[in-house]
C-alpha atoms as a PDB file:
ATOM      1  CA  UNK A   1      91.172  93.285  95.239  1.00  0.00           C
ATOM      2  CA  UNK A   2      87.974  93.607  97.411  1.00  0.00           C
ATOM      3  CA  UNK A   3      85.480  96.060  97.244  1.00  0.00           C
ATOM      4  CA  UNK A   4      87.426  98.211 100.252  1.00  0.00           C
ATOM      5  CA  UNK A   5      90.708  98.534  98.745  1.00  0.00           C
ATOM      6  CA  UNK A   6      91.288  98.868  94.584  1.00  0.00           C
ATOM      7  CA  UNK A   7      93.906  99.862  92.241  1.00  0.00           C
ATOM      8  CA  UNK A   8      93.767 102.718  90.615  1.00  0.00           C
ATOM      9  CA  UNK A   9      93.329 102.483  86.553  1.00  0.00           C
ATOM     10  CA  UNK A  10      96.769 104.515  86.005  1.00  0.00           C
ATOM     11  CA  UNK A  11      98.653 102.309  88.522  1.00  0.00           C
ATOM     12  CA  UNK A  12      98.197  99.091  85.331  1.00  0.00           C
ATOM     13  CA  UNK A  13      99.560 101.543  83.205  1.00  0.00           C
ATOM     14  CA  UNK A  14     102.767 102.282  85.259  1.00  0.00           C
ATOM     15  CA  UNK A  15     102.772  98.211  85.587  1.00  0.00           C
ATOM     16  CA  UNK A  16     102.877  97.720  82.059  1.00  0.00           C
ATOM     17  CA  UNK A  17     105.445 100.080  81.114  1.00  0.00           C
ATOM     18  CA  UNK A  18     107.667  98.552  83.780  1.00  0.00           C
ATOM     19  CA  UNK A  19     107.306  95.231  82.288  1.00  0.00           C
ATOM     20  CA  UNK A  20     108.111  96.658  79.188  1.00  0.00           C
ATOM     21  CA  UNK A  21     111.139  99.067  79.978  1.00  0.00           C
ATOM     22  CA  UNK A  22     112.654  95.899  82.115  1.00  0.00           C
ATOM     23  CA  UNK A  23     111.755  98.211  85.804  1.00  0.00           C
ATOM     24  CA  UNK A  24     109.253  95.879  87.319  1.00  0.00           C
ATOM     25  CA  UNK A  25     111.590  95.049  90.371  1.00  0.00           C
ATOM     26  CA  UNK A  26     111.473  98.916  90.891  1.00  0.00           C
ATOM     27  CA  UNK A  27     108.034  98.812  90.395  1.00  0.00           C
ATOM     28  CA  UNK A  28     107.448  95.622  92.996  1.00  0.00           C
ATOM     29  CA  UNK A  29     109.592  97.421  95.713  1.00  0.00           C
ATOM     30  CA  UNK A  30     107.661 100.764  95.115  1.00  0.00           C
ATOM     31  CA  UNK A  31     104.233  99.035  94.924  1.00  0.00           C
ATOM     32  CA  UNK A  32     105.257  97.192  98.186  1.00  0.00           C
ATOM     33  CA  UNK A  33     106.476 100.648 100.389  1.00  0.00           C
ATOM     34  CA  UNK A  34     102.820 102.443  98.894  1.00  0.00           C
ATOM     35  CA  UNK A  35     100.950  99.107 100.981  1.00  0.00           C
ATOM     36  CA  UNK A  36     103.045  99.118 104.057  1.00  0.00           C
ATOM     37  CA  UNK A  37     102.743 102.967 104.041  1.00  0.00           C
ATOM     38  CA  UNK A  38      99.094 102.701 104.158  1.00  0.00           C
ATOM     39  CA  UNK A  39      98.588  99.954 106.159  1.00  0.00           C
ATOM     40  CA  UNK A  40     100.224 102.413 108.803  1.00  0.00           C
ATOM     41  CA  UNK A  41      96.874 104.518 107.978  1.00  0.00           C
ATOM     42  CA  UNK A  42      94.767 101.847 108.242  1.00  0.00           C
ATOM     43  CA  UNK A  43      96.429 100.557 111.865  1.00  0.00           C
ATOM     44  CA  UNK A  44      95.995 104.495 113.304  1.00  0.00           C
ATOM     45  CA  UNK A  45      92.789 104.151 111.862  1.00  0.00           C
ATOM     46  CA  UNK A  46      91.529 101.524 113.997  1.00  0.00           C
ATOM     47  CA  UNK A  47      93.243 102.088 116.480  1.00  0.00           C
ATOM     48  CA  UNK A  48      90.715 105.361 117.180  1.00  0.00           C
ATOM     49  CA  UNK A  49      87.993 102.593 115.714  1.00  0.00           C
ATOM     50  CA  UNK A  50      86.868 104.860 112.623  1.00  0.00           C
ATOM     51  CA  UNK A  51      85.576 103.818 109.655  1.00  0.00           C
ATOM     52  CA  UNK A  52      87.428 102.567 106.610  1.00  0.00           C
ATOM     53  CA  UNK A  53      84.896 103.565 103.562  1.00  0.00           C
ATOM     54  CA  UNK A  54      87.941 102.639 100.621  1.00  0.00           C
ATOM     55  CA  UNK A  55      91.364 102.699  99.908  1.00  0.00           C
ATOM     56  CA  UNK A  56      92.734 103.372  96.490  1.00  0.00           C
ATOM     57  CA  UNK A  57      96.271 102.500  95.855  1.00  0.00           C
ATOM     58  CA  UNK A  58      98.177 104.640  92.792  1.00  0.00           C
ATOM     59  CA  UNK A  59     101.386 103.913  91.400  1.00  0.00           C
ATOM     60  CA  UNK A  60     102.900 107.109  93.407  1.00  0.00           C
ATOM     61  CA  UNK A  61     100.985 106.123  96.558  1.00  0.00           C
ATOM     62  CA  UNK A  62      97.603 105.512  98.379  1.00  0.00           C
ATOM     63  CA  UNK A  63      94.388 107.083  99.438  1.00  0.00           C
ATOM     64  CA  UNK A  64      92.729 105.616 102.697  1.00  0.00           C
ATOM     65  CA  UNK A  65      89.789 107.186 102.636  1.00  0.00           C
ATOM     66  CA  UNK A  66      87.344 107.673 106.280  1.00  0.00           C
ATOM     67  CA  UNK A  67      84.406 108.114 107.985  1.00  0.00           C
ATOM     68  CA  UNK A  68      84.453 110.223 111.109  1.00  0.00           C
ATOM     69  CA  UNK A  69      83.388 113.649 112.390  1.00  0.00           C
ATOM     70  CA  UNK A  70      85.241 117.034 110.816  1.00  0.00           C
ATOM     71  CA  UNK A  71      85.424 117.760 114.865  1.00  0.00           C
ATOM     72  CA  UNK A  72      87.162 115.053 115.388  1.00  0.00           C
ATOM     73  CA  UNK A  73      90.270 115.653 117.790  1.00  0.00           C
ATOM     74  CA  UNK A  74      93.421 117.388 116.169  1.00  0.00           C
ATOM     75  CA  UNK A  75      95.945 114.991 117.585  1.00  0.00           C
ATOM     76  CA  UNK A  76      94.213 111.941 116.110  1.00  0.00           C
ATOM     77  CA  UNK A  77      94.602 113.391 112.874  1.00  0.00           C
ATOM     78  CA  UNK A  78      97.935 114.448 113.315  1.00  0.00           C
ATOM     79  CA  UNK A  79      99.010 110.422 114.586  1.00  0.00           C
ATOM     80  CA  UNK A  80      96.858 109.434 111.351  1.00  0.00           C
ATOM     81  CA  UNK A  81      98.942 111.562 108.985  1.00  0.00           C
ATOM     82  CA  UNK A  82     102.460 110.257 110.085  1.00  0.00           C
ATOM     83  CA  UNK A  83     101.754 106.829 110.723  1.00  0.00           C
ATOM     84  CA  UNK A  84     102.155 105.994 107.265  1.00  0.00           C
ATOM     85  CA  UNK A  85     105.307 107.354 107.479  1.00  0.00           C
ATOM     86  CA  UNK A  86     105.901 105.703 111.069  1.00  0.00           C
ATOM     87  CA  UNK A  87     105.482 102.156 109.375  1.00  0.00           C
ATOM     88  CA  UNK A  88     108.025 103.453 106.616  1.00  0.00           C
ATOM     89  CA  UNK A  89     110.466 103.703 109.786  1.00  0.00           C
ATOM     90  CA  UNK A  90     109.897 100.217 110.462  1.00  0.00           C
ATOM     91  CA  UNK A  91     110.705  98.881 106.469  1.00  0.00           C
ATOM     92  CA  UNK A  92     114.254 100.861 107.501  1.00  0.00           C
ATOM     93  CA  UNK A  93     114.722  99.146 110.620  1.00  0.00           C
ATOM     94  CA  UNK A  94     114.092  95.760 108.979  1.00  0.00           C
ATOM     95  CA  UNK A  95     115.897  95.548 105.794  1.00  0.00           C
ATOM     96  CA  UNK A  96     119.043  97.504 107.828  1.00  0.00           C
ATOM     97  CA  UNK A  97     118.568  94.215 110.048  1.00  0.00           C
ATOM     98  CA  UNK A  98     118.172  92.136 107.297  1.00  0.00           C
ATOM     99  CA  UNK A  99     121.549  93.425 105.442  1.00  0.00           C
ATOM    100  CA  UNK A 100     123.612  93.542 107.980  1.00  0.00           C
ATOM    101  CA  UNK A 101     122.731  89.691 108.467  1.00  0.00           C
ATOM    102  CA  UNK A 102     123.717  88.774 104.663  1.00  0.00           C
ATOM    103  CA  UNK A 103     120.095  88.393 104.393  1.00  0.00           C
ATOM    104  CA  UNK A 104     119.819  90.660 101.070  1.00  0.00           C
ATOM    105  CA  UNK A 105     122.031  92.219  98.848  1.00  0.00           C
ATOM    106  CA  UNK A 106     124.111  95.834  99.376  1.00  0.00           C
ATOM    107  CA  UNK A 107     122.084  96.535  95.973  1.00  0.00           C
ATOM    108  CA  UNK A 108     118.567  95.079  97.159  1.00  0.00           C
ATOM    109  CA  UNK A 109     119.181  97.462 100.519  1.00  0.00           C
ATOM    110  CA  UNK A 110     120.569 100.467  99.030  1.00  0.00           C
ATOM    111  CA  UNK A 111     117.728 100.112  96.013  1.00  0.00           C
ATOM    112  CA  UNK A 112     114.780  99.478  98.546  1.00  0.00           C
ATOM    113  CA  UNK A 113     115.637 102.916 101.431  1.00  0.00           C
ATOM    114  CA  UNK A 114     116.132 104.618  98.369  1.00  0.00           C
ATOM    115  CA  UNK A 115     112.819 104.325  97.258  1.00  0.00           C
ATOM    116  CA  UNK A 116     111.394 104.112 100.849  1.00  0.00           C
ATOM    117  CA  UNK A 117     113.196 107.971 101.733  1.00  0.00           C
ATOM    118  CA  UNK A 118     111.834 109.465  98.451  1.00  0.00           C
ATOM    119  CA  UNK A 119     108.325 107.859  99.202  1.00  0.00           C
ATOM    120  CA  UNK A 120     108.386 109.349 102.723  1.00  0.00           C
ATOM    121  CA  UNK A 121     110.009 112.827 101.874  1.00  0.00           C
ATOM    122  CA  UNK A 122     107.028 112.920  99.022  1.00  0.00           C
ATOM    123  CA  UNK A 123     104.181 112.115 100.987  1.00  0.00           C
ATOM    124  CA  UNK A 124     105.370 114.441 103.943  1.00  0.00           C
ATOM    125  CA  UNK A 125     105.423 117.780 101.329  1.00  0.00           C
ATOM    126  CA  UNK A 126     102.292 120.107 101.910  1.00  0.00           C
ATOM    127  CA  UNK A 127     100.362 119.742  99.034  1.00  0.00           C
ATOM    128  CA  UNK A 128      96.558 118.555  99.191  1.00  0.00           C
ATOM    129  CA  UNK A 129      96.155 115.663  99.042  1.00  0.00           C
ATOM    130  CA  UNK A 130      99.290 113.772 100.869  1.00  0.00           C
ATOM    131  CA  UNK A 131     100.132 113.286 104.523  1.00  0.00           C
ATOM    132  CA  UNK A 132     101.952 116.517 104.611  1.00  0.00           C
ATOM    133  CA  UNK A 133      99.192 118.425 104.156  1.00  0.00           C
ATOM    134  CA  UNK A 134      96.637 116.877 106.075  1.00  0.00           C
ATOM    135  CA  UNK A 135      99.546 117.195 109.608  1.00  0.00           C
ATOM    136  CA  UNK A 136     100.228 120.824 108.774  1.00  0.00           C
ATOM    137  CA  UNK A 137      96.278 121.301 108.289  1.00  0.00           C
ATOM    138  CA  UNK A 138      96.155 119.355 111.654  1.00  0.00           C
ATOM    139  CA  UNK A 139      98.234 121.900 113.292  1.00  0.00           C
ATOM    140  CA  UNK A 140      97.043 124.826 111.712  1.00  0.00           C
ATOM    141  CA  UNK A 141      93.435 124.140 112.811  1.00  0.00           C
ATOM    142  CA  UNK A 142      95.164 124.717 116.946  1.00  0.00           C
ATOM    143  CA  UNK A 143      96.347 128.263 116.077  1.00  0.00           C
ATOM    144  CA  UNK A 144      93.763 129.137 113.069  1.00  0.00           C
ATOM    145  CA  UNK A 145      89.929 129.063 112.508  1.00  0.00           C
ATOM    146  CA  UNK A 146      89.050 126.361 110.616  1.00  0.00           C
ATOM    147  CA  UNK A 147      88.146 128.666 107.339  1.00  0.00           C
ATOM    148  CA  UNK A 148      91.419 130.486 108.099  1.00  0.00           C
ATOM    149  CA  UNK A 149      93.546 127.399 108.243  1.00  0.00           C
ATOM    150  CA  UNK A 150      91.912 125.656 104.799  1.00  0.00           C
ATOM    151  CA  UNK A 151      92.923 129.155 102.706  1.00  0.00           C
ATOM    152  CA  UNK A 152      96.489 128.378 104.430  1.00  0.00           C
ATOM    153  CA  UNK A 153      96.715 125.559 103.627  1.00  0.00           C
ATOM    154  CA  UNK A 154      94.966 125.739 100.162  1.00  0.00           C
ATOM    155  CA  UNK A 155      97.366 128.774  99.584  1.00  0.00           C
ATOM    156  CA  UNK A 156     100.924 126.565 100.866  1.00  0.00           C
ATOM    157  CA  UNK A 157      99.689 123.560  98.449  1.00  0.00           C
ATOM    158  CA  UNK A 158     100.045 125.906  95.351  1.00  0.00           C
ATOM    159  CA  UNK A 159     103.102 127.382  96.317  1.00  0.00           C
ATOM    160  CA  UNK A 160     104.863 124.188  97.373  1.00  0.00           C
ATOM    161  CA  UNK A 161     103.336 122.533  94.055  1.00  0.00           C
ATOM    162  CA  UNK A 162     104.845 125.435  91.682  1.00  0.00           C
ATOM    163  CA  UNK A 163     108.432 124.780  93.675  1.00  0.00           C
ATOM    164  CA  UNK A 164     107.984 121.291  93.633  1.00  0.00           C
ATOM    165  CA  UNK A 165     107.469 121.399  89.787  1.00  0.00           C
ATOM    166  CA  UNK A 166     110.564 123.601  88.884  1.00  0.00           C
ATOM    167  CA  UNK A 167     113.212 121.640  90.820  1.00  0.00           C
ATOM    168  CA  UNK A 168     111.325 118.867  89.013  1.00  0.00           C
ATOM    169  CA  UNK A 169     111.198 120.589  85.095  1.00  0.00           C
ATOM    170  CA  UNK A 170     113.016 117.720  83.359  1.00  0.00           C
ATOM    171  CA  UNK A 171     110.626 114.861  84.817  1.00  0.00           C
ATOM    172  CA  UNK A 172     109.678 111.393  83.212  1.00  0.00           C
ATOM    173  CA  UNK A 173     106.477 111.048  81.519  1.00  0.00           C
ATOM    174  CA  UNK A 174     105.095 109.253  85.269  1.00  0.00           C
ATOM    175  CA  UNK A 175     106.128 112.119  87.090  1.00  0.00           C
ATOM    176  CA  UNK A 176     104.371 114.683  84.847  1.00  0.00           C
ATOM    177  CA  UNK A 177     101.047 112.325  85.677  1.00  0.00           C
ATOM    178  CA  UNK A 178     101.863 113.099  89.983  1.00  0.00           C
ATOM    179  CA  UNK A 179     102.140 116.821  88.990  1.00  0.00           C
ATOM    180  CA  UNK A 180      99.224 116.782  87.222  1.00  0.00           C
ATOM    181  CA  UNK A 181      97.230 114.453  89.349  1.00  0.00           C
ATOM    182  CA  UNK A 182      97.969 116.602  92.935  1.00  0.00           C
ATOM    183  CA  UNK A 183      97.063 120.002  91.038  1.00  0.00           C
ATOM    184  CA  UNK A 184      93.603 118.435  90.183  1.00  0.00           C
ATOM    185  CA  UNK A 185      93.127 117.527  93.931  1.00  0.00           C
ATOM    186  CA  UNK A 186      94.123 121.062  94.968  1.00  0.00           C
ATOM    187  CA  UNK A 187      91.753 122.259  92.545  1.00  0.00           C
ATOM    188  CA  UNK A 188      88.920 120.073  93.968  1.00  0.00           C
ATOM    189  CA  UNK A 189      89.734 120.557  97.188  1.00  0.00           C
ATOM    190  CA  UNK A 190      88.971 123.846  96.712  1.00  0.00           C
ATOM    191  CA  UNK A 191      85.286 123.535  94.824  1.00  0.00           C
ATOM    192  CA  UNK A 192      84.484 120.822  97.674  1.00  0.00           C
ATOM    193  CA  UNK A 193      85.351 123.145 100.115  1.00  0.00           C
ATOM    194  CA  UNK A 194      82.123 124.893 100.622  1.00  0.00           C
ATOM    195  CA  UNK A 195      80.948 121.477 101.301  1.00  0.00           C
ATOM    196  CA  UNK A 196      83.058 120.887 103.969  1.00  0.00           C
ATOM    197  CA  UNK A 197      82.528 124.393 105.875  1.00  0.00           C
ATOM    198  CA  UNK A 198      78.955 123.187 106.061  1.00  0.00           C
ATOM    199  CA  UNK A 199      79.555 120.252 107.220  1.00  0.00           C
ATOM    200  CA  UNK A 200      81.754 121.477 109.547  1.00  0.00           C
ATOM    201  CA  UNK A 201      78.951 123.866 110.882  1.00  0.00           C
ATOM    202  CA  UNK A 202      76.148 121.429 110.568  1.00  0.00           C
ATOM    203  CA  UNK A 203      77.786 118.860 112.893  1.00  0.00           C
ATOM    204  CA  UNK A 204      78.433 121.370 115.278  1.00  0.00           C
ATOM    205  CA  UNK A 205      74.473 121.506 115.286  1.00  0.00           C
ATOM    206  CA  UNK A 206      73.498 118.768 115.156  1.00  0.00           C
ATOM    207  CA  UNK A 207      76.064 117.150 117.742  1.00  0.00           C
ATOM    208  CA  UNK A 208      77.049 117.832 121.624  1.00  0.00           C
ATOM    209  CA  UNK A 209      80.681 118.371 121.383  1.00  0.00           C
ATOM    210  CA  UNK A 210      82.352 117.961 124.699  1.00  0.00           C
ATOM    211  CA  UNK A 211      85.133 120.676 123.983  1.00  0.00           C
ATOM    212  CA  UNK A 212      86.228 122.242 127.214  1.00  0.00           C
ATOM    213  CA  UNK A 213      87.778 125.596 125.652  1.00  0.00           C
ATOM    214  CA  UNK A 214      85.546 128.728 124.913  1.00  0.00           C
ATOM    215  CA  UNK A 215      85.728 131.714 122.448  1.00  0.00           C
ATOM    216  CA  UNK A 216      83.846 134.621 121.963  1.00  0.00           C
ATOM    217  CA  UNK A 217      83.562 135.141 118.017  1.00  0.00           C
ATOM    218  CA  UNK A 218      81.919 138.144 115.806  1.00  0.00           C
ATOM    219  CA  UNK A 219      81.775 135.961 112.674  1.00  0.00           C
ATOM    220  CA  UNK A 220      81.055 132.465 112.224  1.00  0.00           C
ATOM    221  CA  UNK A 221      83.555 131.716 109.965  1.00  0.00           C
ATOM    222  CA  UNK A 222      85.622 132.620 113.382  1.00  0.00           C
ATOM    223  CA  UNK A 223      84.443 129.266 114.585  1.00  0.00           C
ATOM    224  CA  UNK A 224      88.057 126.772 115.488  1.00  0.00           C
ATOM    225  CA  UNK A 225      88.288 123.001 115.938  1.00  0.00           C
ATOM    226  CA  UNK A 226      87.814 121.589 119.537  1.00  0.00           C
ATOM    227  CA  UNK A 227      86.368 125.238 120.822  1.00  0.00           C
ATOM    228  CA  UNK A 228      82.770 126.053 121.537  1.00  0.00           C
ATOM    229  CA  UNK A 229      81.667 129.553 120.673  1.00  0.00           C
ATOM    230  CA  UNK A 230      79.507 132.312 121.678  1.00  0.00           C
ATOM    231  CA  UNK A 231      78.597 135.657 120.247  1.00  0.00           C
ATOM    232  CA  UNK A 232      77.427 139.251 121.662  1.00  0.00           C
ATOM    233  CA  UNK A 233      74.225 140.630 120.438  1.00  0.00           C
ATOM    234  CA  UNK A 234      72.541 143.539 121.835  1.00  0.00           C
ATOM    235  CA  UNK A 235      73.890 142.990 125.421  1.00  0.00           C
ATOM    236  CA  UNK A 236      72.755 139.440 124.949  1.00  0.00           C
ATOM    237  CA  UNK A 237      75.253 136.132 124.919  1.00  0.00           C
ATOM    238  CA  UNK A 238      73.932 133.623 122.269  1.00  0.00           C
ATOM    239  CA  UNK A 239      75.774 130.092 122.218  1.00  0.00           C
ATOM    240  CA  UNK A 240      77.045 128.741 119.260  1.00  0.00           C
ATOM    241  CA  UNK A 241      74.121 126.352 118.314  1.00  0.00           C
ATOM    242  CA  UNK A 242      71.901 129.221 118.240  1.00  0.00           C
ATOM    243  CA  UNK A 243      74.158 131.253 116.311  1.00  0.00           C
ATOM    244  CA  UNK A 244      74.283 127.908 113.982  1.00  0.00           C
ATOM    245  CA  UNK A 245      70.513 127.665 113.658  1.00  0.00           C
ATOM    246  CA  UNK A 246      70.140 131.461 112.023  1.00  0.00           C
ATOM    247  CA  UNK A 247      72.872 130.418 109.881  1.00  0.00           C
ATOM    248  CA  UNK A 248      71.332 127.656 108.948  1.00  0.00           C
ATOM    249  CA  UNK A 249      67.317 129.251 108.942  1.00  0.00           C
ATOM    250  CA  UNK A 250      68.829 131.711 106.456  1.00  0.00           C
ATOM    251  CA  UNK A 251      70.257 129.255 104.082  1.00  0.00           C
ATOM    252  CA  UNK A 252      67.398 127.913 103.485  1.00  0.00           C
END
């Protein structure tokens, strides 16, 4: 693989134990869903002419990972997030072509959506990190602050996660590694986060935003997505940038 996409160590794993248990068909067709799914990403991607910095692909999916602003606009991220499962829609549409033509097998075709609906319905749950919780997040951040919405959605992850584990209690050994492996991302998510709120703040700064909504906030962690902000203070309006630079003058 190049240096912009790699496999993920546990994804050999899941390869050799599907040589060995005689599933590597299953393995090929679920390994082959995971690259169309984010090659959906990666066409969204460009098509708003980001950045690509990596994608990792695991055996229970992918990670396209980006470089843009955290201001960014909400529906971009919200036709990023489904387009994986967009270009899932179009594996349906072409192996329902392709077996109604005698092109492949009843078993090939009932085998393959299987595996394609279970990808899709996974990836669209609300848990950091999959595609479910970055759209929700997406339309969170239009009714929510942006601190407000990350607690949501911080707060949904667990509870979907602690559902999504009990209707799940008799799992594989694999499936025990996806539990375990999208608690440790919620759990990250949540130590990076003061990272991000910075970052959030510090490109409003730094950057001229061209948002055309305004809101009057008392705290800064009032601040939303795609608004720009101003403050009361002593009979005095301050814009957000100055409210950002004694923020920032006090962090110091």
């Amino acid at each position: 693989m190049s240096k912009l996409c790699k496999i993920n160590g546990l994804t050999y794993f899941f390869i050799l134990s599907a040589i060995l248990t005689g599933m590597f068909k299953e393995f090929l067709i679920l390994f082959g869903i995971i690259i169309f799914h984010e090659l959906g990403h990666v066409v969204a991607i460009k098509m708003y002419h980001y950045e690509i910095i990596g994608i990792e692909i695991m055996p229970f999916g992918g990670v396209t990972k980006i470089k843009k602003d955290i201001n960014s606009s909400i529906n971009e991220e919200i036709i990023i997030s489904i387009s994986g499962i967009l270009f899932q829609g179009i594996l349906f549409v072409v192996t329902s072509f392709l077996y109604q033509n005698n092109i492949i097998s009843r078993e090939f075709y009932l085998l393959f959506n299987k595996y394609n609906f279970c990808i899709a319905i996974f990836n669209m749950l609300p848990i950091i990190p999959l595609d479910g919780a970055n759209f929700f997040k997406a339309w969170l951040y239009k009714a929510f602050s942006f601190y407000k919405a990350n607690v949501i959605i911080v707060f949904i992850s667990f509870i979907i996660w602690i559902v999504f584990m009990y209707v799940n209690y008799a799992w594989k050994l694999n499936n025990y590694f996806i539990g375990f492996f999208l608690v440790y991302k919620i759990i990250r998510y949540i130590k990076e986060y003061r990272y991000l709120e910075n970052r959030f703040y510090l490109e409003r700064y730094l950057k001229d935003y061209n948002f055309k909504k305004v809101k009057r906030i008392k705290k800064l962690r009032h601040m939303k997505k795609m608004y720009l902000h101003y403050a009361q203070l002593n009979h005095r309006i301050i814009g957000e940038k100055t409210i950002l630079k004694k923020y920032f003058s006090q962090s110091k």
